[in-house]
N, C-alpha and C. Protein backbone atom coordinates (compact mmCIF):
# COMPACT_ATOMS: atom_id res chain seq x y z
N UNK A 1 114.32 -61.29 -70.36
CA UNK A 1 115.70 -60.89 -70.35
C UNK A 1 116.33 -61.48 -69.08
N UNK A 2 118.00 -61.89 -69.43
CA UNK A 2 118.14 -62.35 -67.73
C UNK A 2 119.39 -61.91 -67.46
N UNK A 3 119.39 -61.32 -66.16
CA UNK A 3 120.31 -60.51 -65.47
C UNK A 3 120.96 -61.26 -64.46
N UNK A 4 121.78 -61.62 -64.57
CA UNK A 4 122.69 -61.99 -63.12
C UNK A 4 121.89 -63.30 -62.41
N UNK A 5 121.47 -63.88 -63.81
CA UNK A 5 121.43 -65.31 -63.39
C UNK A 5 119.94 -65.54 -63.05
N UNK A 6 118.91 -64.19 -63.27
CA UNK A 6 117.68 -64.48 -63.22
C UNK A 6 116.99 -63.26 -63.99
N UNK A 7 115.68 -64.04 -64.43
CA UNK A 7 114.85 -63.64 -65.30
C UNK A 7 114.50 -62.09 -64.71
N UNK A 8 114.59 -61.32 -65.99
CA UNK A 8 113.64 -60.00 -65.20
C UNK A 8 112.86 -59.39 -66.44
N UNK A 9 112.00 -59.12 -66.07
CA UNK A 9 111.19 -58.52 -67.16
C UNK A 9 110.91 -57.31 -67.94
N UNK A 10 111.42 -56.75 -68.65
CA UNK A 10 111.75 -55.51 -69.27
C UNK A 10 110.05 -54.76 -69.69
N UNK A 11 110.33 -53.66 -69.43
CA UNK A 11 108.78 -52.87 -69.30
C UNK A 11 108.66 -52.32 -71.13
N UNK A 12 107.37 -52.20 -71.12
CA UNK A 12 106.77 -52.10 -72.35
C UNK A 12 105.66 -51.32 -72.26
N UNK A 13 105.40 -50.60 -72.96
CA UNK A 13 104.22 -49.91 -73.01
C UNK A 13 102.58 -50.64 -73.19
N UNK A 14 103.36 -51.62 -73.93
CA UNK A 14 102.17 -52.85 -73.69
C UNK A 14 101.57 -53.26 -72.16
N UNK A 15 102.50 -53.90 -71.77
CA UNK A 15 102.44 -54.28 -70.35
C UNK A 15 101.71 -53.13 -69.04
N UNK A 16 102.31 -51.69 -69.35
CA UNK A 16 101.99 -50.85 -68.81
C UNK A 16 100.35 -50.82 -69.30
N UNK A 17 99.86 -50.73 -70.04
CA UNK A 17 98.42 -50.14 -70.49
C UNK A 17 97.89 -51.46 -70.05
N UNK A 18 97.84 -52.73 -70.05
CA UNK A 18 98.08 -53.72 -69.67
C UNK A 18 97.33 -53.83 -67.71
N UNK A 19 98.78 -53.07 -67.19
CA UNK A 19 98.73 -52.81 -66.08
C UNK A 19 97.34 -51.49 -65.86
N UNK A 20 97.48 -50.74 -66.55
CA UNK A 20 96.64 -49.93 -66.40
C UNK A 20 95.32 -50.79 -66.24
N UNK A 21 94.78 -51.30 -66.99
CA UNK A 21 93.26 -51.48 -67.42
C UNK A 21 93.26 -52.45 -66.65
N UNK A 22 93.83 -53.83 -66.32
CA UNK A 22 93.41 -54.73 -65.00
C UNK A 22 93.22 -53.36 -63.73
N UNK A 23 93.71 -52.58 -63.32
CA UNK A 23 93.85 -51.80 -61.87
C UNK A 23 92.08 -50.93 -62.51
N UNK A 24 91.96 -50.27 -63.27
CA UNK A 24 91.08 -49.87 -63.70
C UNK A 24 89.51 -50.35 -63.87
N UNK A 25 89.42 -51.43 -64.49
CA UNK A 25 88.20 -52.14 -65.21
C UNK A 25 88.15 -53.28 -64.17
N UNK A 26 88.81 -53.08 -62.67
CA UNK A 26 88.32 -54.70 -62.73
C UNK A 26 87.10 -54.21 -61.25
N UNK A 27 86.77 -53.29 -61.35
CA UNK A 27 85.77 -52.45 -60.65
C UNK A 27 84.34 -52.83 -61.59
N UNK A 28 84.31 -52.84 -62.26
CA UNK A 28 83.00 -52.58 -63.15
C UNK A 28 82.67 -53.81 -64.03
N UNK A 29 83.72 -55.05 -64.01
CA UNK A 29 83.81 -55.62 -64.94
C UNK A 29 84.08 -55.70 -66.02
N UNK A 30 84.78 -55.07 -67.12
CA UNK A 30 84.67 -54.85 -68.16
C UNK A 30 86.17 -54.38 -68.29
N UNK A 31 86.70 -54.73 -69.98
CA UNK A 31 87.79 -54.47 -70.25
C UNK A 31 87.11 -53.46 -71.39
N UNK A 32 88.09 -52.05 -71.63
CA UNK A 32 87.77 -50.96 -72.55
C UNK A 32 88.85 -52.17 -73.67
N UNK A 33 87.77 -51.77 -75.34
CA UNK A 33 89.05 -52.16 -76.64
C UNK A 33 89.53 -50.82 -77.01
N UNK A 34 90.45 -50.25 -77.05
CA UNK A 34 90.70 -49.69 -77.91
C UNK A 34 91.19 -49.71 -79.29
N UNK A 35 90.34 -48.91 -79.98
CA UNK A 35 89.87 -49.40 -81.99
C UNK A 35 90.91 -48.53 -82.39
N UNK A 36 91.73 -48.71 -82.63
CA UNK A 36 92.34 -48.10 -84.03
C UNK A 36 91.79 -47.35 -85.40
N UNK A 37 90.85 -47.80 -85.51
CA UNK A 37 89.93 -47.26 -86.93
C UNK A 37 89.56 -45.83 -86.74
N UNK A 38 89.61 -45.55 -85.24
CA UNK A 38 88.64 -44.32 -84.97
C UNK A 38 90.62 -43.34 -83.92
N UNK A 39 90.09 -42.30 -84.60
CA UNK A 39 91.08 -41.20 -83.16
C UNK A 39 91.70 -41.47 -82.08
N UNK A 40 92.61 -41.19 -81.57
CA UNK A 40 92.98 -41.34 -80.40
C UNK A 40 92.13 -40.50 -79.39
N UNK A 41 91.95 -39.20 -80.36
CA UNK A 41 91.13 -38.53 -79.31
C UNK A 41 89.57 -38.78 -78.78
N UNK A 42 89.13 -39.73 -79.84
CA UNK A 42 88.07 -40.58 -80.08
C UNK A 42 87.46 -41.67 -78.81
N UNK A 43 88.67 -42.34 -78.93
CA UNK A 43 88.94 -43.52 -77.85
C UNK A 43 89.05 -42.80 -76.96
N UNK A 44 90.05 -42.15 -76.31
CA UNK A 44 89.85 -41.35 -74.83
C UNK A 44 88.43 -40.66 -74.50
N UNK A 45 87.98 -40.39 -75.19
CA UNK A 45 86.25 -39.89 -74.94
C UNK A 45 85.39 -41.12 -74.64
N UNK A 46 85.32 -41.85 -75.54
CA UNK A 46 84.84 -43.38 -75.04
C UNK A 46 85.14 -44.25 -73.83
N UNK A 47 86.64 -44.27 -73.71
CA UNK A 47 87.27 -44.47 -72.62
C UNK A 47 86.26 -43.62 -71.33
N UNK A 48 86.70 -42.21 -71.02
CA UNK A 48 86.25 -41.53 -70.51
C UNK A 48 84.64 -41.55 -70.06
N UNK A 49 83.67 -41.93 -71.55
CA UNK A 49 82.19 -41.94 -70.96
C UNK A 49 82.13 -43.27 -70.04
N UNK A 50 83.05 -44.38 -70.69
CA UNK A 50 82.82 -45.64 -69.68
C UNK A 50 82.93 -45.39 -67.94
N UNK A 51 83.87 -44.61 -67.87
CA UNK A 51 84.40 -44.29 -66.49
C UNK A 51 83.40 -42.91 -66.10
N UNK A 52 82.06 -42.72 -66.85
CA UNK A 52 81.42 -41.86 -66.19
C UNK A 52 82.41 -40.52 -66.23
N UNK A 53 83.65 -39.72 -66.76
CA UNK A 53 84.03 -39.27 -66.20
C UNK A 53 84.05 -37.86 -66.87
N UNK A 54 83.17 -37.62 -67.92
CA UNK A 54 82.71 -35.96 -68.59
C UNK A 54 82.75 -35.26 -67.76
N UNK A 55 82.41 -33.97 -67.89
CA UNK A 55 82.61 -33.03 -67.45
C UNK A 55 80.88 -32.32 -67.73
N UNK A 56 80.07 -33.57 -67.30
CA UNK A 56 78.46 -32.11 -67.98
C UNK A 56 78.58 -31.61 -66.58
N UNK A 57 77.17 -31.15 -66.81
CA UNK A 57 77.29 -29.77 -66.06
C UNK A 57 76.26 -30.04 -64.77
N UNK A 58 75.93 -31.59 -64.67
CA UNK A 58 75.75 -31.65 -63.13
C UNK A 58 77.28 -32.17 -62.29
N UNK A 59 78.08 -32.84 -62.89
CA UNK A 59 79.15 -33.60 -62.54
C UNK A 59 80.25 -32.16 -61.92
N UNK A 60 79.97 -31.02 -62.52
CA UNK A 60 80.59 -29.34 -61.89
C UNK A 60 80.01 -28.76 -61.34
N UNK A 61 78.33 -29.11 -61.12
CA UNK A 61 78.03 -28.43 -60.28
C UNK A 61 78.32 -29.08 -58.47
N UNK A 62 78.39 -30.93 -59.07
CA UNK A 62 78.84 -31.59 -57.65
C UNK A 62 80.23 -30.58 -57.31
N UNK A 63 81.21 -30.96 -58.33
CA UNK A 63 82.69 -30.52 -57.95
C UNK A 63 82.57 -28.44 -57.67
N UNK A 64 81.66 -27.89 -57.42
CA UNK A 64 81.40 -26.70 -56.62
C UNK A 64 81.92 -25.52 -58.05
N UNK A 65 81.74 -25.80 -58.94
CA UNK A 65 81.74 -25.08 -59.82
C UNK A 65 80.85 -24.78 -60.66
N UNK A 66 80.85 -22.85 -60.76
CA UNK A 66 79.29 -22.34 -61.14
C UNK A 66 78.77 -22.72 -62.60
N UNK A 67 77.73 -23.15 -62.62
CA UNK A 67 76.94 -23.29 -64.14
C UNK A 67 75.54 -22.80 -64.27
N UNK A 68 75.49 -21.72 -64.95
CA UNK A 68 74.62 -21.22 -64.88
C UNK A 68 73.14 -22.21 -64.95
N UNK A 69 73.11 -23.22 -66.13
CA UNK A 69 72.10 -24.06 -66.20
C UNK A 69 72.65 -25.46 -66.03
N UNK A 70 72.08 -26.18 -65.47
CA UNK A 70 72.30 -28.12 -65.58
C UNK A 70 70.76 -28.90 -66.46
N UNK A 71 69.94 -28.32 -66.91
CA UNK A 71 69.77 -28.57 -68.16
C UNK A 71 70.12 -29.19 -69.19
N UNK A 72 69.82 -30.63 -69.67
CA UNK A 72 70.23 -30.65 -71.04
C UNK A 72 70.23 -30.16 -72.29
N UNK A 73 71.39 -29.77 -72.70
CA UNK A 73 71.44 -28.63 -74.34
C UNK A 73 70.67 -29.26 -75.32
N UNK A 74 70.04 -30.15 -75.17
CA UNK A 74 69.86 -30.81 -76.79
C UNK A 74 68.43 -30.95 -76.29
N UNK A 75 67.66 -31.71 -75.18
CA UNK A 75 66.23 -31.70 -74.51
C UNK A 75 65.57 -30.42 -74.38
N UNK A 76 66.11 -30.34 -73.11
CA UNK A 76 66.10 -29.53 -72.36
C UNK A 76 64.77 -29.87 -71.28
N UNK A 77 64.57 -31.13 -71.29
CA UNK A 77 63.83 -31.88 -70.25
C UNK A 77 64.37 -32.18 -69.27
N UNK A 78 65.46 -32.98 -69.10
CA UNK A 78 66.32 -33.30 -67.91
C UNK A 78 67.51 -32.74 -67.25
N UNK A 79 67.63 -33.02 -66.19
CA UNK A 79 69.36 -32.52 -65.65
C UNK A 79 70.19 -33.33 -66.99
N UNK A 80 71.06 -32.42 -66.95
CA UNK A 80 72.41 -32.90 -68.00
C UNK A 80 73.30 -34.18 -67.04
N UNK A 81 73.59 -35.09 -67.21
CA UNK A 81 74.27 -35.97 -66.68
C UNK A 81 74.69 -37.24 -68.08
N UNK A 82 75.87 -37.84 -67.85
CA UNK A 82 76.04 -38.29 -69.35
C UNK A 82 75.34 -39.39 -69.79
N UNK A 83 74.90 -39.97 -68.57
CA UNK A 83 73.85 -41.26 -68.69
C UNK A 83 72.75 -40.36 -69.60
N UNK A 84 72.52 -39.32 -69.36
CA UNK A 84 71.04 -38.54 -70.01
C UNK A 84 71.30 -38.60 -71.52
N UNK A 85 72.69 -37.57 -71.33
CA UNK A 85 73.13 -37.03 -72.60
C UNK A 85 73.18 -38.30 -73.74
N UNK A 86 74.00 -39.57 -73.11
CA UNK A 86 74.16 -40.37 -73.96
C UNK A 86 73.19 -41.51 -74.24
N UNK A 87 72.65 -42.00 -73.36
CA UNK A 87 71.61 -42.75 -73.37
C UNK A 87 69.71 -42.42 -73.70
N UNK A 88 69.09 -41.39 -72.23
CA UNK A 88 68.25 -41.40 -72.03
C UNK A 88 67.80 -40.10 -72.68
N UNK A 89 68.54 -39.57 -73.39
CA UNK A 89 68.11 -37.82 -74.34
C UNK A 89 67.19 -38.19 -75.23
N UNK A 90 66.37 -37.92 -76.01
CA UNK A 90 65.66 -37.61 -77.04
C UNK A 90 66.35 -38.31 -78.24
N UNK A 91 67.60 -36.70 -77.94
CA UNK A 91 68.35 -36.68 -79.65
C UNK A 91 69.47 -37.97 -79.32
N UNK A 92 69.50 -38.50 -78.02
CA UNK A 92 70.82 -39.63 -78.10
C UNK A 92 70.14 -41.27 -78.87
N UNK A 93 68.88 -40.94 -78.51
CA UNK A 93 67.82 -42.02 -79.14
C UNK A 93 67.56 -41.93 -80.14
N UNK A 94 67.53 -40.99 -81.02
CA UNK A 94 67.35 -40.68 -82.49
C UNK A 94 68.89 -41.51 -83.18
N UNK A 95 70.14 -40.47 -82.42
CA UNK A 95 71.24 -41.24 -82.82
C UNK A 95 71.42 -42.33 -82.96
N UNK A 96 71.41 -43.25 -81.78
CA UNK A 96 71.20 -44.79 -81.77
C UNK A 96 70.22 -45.13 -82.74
N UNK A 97 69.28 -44.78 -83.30
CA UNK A 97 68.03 -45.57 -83.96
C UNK A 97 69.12 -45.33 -85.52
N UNK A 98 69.51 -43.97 -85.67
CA UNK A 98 69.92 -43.51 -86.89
C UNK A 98 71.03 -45.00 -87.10
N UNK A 99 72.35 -45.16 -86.21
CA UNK A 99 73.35 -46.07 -86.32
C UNK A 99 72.71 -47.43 -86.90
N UNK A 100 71.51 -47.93 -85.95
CA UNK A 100 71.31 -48.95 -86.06
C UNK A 100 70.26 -49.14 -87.08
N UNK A 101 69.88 -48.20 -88.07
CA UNK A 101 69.22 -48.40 -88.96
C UNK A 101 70.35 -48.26 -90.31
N UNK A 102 71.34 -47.86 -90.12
CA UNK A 102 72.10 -47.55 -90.84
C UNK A 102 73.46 -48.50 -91.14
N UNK A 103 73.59 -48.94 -89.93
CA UNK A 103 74.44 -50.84 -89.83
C UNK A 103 73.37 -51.98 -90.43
N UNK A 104 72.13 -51.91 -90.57
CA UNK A 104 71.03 -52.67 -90.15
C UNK A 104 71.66 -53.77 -89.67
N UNK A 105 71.76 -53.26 -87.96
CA UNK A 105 71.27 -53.87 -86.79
C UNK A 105 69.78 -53.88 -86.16
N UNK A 106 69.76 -54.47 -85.15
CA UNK A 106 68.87 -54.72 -84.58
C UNK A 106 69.26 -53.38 -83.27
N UNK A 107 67.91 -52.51 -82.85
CA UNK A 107 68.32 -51.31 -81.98
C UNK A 107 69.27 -51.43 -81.00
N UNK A 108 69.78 -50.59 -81.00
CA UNK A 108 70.81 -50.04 -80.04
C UNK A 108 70.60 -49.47 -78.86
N UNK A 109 70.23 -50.94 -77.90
CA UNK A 109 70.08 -50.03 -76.94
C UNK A 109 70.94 -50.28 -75.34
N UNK A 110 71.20 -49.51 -74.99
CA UNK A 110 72.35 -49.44 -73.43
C UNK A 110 71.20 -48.36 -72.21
N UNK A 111 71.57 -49.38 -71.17
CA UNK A 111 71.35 -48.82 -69.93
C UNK A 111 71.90 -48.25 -68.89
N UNK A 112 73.66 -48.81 -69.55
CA UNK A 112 74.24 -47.90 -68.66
C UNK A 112 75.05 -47.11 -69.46
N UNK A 113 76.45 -46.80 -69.29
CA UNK A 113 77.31 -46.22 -70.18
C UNK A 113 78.37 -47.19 -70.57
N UNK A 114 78.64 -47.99 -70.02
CA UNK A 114 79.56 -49.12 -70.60
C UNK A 114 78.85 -49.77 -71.29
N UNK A 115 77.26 -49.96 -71.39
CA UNK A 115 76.76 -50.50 -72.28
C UNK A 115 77.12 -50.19 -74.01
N UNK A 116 77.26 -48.97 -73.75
CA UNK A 116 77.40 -48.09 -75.77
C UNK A 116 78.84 -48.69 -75.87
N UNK A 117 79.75 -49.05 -75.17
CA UNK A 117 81.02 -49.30 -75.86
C UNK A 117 81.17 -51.47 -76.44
N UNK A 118 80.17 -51.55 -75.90
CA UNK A 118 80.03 -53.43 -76.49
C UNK A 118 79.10 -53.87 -76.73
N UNK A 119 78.29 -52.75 -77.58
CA UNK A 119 76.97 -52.93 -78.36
C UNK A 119 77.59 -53.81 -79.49
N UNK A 120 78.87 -53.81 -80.10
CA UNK A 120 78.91 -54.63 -81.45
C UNK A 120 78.58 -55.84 -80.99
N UNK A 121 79.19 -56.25 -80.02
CA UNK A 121 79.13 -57.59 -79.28
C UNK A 121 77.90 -58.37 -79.51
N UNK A 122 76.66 -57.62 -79.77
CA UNK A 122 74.82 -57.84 -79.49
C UNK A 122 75.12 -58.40 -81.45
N UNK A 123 75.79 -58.00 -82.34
CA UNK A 123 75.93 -57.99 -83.92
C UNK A 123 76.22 -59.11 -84.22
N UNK A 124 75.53 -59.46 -85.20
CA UNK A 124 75.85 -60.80 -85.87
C UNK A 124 76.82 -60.02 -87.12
N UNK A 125 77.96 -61.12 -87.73
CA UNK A 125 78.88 -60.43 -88.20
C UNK A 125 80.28 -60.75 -88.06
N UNK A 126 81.38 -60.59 -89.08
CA UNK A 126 82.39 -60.75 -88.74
C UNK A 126 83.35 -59.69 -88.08
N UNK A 127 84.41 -60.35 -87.49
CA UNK A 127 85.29 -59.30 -86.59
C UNK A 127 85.41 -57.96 -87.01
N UNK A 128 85.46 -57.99 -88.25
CA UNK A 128 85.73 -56.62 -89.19
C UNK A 128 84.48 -55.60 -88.82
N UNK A 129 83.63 -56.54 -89.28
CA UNK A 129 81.75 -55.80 -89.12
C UNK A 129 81.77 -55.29 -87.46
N UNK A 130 81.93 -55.87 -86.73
CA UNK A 130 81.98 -55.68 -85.48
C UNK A 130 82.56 -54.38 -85.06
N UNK A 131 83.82 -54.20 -85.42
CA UNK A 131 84.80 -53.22 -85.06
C UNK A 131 84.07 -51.70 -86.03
N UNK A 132 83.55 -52.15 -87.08
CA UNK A 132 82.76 -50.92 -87.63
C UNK A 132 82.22 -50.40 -86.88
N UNK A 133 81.11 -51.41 -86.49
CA UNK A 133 79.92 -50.53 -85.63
C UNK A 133 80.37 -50.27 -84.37
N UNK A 134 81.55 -50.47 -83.57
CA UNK A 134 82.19 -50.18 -82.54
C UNK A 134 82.70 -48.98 -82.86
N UNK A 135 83.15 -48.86 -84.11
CA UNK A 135 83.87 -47.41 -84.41
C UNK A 135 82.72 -45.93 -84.76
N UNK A 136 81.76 -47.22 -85.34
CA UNK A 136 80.54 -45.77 -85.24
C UNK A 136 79.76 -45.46 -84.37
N UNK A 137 79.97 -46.26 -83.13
CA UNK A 137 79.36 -46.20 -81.83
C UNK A 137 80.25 -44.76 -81.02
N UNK A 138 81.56 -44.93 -81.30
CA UNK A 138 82.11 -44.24 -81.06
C UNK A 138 82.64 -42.67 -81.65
N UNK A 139 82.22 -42.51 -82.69
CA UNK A 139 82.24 -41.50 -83.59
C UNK A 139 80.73 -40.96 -82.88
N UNK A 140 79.69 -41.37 -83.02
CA UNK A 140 78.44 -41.03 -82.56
C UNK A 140 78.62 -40.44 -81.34
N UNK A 141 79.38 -41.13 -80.03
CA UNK A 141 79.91 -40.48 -78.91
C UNK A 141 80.52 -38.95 -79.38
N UNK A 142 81.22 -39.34 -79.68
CA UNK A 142 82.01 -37.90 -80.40
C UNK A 142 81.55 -36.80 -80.79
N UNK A 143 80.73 -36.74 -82.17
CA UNK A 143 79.95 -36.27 -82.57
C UNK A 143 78.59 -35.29 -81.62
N UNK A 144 78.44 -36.57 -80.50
CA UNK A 144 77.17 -35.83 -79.98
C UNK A 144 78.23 -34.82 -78.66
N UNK A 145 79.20 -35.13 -78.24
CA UNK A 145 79.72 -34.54 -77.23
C UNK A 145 80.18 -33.01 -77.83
N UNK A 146 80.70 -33.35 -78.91
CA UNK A 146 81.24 -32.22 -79.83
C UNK A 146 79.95 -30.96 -80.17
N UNK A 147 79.31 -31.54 -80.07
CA UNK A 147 77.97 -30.92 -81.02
C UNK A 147 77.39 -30.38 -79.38
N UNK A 148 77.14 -31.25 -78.35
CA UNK A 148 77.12 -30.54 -76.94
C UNK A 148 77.97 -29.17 -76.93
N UNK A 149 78.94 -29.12 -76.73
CA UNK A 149 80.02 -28.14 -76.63
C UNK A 149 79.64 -27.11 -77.24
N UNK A 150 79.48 -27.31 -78.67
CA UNK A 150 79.45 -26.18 -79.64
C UNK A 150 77.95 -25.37 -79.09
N UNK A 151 76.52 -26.64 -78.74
CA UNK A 151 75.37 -25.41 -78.08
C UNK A 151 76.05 -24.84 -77.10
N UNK A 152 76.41 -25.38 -76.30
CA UNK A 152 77.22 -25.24 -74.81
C UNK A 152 78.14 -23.58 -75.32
N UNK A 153 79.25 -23.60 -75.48
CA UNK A 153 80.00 -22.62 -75.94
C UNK A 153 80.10 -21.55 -77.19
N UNK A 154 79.47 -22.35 -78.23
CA UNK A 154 79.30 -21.23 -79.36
C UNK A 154 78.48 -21.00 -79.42
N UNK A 155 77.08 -21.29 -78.66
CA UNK A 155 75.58 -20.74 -78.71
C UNK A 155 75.20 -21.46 -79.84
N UNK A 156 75.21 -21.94 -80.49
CA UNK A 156 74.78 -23.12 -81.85
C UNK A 156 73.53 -23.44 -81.72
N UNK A 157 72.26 -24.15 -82.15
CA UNK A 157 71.55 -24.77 -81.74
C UNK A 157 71.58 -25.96 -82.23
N UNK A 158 70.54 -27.18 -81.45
CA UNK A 158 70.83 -28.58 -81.79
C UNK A 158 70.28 -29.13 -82.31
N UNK A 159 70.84 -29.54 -83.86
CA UNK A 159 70.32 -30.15 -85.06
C UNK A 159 70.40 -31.24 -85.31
N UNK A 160 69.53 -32.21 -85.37
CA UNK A 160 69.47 -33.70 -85.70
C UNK A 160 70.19 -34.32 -87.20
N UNK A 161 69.98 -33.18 -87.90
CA UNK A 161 70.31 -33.42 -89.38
C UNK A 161 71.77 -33.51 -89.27
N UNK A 162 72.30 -32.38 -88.73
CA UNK A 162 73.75 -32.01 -88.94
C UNK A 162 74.83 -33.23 -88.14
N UNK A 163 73.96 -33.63 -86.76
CA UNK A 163 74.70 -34.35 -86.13
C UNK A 163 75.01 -35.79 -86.58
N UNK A 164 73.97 -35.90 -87.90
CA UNK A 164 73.27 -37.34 -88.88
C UNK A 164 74.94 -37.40 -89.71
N UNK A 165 74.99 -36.46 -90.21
CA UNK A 165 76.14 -35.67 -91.28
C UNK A 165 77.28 -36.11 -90.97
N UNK A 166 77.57 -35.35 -89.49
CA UNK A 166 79.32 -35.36 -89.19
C UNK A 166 79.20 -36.99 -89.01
N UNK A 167 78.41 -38.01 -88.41
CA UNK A 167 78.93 -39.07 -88.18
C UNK A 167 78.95 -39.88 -89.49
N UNK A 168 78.25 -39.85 -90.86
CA UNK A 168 78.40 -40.07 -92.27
C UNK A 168 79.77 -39.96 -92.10
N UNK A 169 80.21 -38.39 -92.36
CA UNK A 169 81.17 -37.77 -93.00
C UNK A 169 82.74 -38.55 -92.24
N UNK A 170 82.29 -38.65 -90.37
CA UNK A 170 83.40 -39.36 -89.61
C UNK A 170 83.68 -40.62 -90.34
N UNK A 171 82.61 -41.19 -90.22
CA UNK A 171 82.68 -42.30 -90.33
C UNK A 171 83.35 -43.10 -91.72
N UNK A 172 83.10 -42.36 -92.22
CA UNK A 172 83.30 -42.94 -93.62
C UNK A 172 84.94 -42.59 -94.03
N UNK A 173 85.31 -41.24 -93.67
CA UNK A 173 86.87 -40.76 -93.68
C UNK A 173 87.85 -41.79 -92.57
N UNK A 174 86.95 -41.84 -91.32
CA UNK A 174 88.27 -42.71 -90.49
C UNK A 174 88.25 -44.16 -90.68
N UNK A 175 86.77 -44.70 -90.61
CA UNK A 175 86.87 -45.86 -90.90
C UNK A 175 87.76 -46.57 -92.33
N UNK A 176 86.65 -45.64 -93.50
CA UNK A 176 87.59 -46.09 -94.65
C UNK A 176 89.13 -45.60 -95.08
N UNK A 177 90.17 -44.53 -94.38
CA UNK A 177 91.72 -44.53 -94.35
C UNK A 177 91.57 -45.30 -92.87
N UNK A 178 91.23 -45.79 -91.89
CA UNK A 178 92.20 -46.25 -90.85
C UNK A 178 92.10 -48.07 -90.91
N UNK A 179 90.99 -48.22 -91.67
CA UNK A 179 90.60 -49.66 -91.66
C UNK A 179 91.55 -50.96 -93.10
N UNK A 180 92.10 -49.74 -93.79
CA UNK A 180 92.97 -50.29 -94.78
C UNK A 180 91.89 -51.20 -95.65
N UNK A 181 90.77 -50.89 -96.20
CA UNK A 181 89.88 -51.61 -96.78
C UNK A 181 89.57 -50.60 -98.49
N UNK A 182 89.11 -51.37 -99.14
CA UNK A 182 89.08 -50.59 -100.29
C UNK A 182 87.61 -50.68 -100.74
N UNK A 183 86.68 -51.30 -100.22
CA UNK A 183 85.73 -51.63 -100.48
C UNK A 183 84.97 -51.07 -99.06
């Protein structure tokens, strides 16, 4: 746009998120995608595990707030921390094996936490295929954080089967209405 004889650049929400994620990601290397196929509230959780920035229950006990256990809900071998929860758990390894037997990929595996968000990347496959298993990478996030909570707060216990289920059931509702595919 040009004002008084010089160019000026009119702000966009583009540009802004834009701005956001260079100031953000250029710490760690890595640019977050955000998928469309999957939640908004979806992506901000993903977003969020990249940046380390959950809320388990060693990350409150740093910030001086009481928890009775730091325990993982789903082990119950290790301190809860999300590298544990998401990566190095038991049931987060079952998950990953479940995805990647279920894309048939080749295993799924991450060492850190930005690793789980550009596992498609490792996929042979087209852009489309890619963004699937990005979206069920991320539903799986979901799913297991959700399913945390519920031992965590509703006293629930933690079921491999059920957590198998909701990411079917996610997956198949957001991917197939958000992906505009009929097949």
């Amino acid at each position: 746009m040009k004002v008084e004889g010089r160019y000026v650049r009119s702000f966009t929400v583009r540009s802004m998120r834009s701005l956001i994620e260079r100031k953000m990601f250029t710490n760690n290397g890595m640019r977050f995608v955000w998928n469309n196929w999957v939640p908004l509230k979806v992506n901000f959780l993903a977003w969020r595990v990249t940046l380390d920035r959950l809320p388990t229950t060693m990350d409150l006990r740093r910030r001086i707030v009481p928890v009775q256990s730091v325990e993982c809900k789903f082990c119950h071998a290790e301190n809860e921390t999300a590298t544990h929860l998401f990566i190095s758990c038991s049931f987060a390894q079952q998950v990953w094996e479940f995805i990647a037997s279920w894309c048939k990929v080749n295993s799924l595996f991450a060492l850190e936490l930005k690793d789980l968000v550009v596992m498609q990347d490792r996929c042979r496959g087209s852009v489309r295929w890619k963004k699937a298993v990005l979206s069920l990478t991320q539903i799986a996030l979901w799913v297991m954080w959700k399913n945390r909570n519920d031992v965590t707060f509703s006293k629930k216990h933690a079921n491999m089967a059920r957590i198998k289920e909701e990411i079917r059931t996610y997956g198949f509702l957001w991917v197939k209405n958000r992906a505009k595919c009929n097949d």
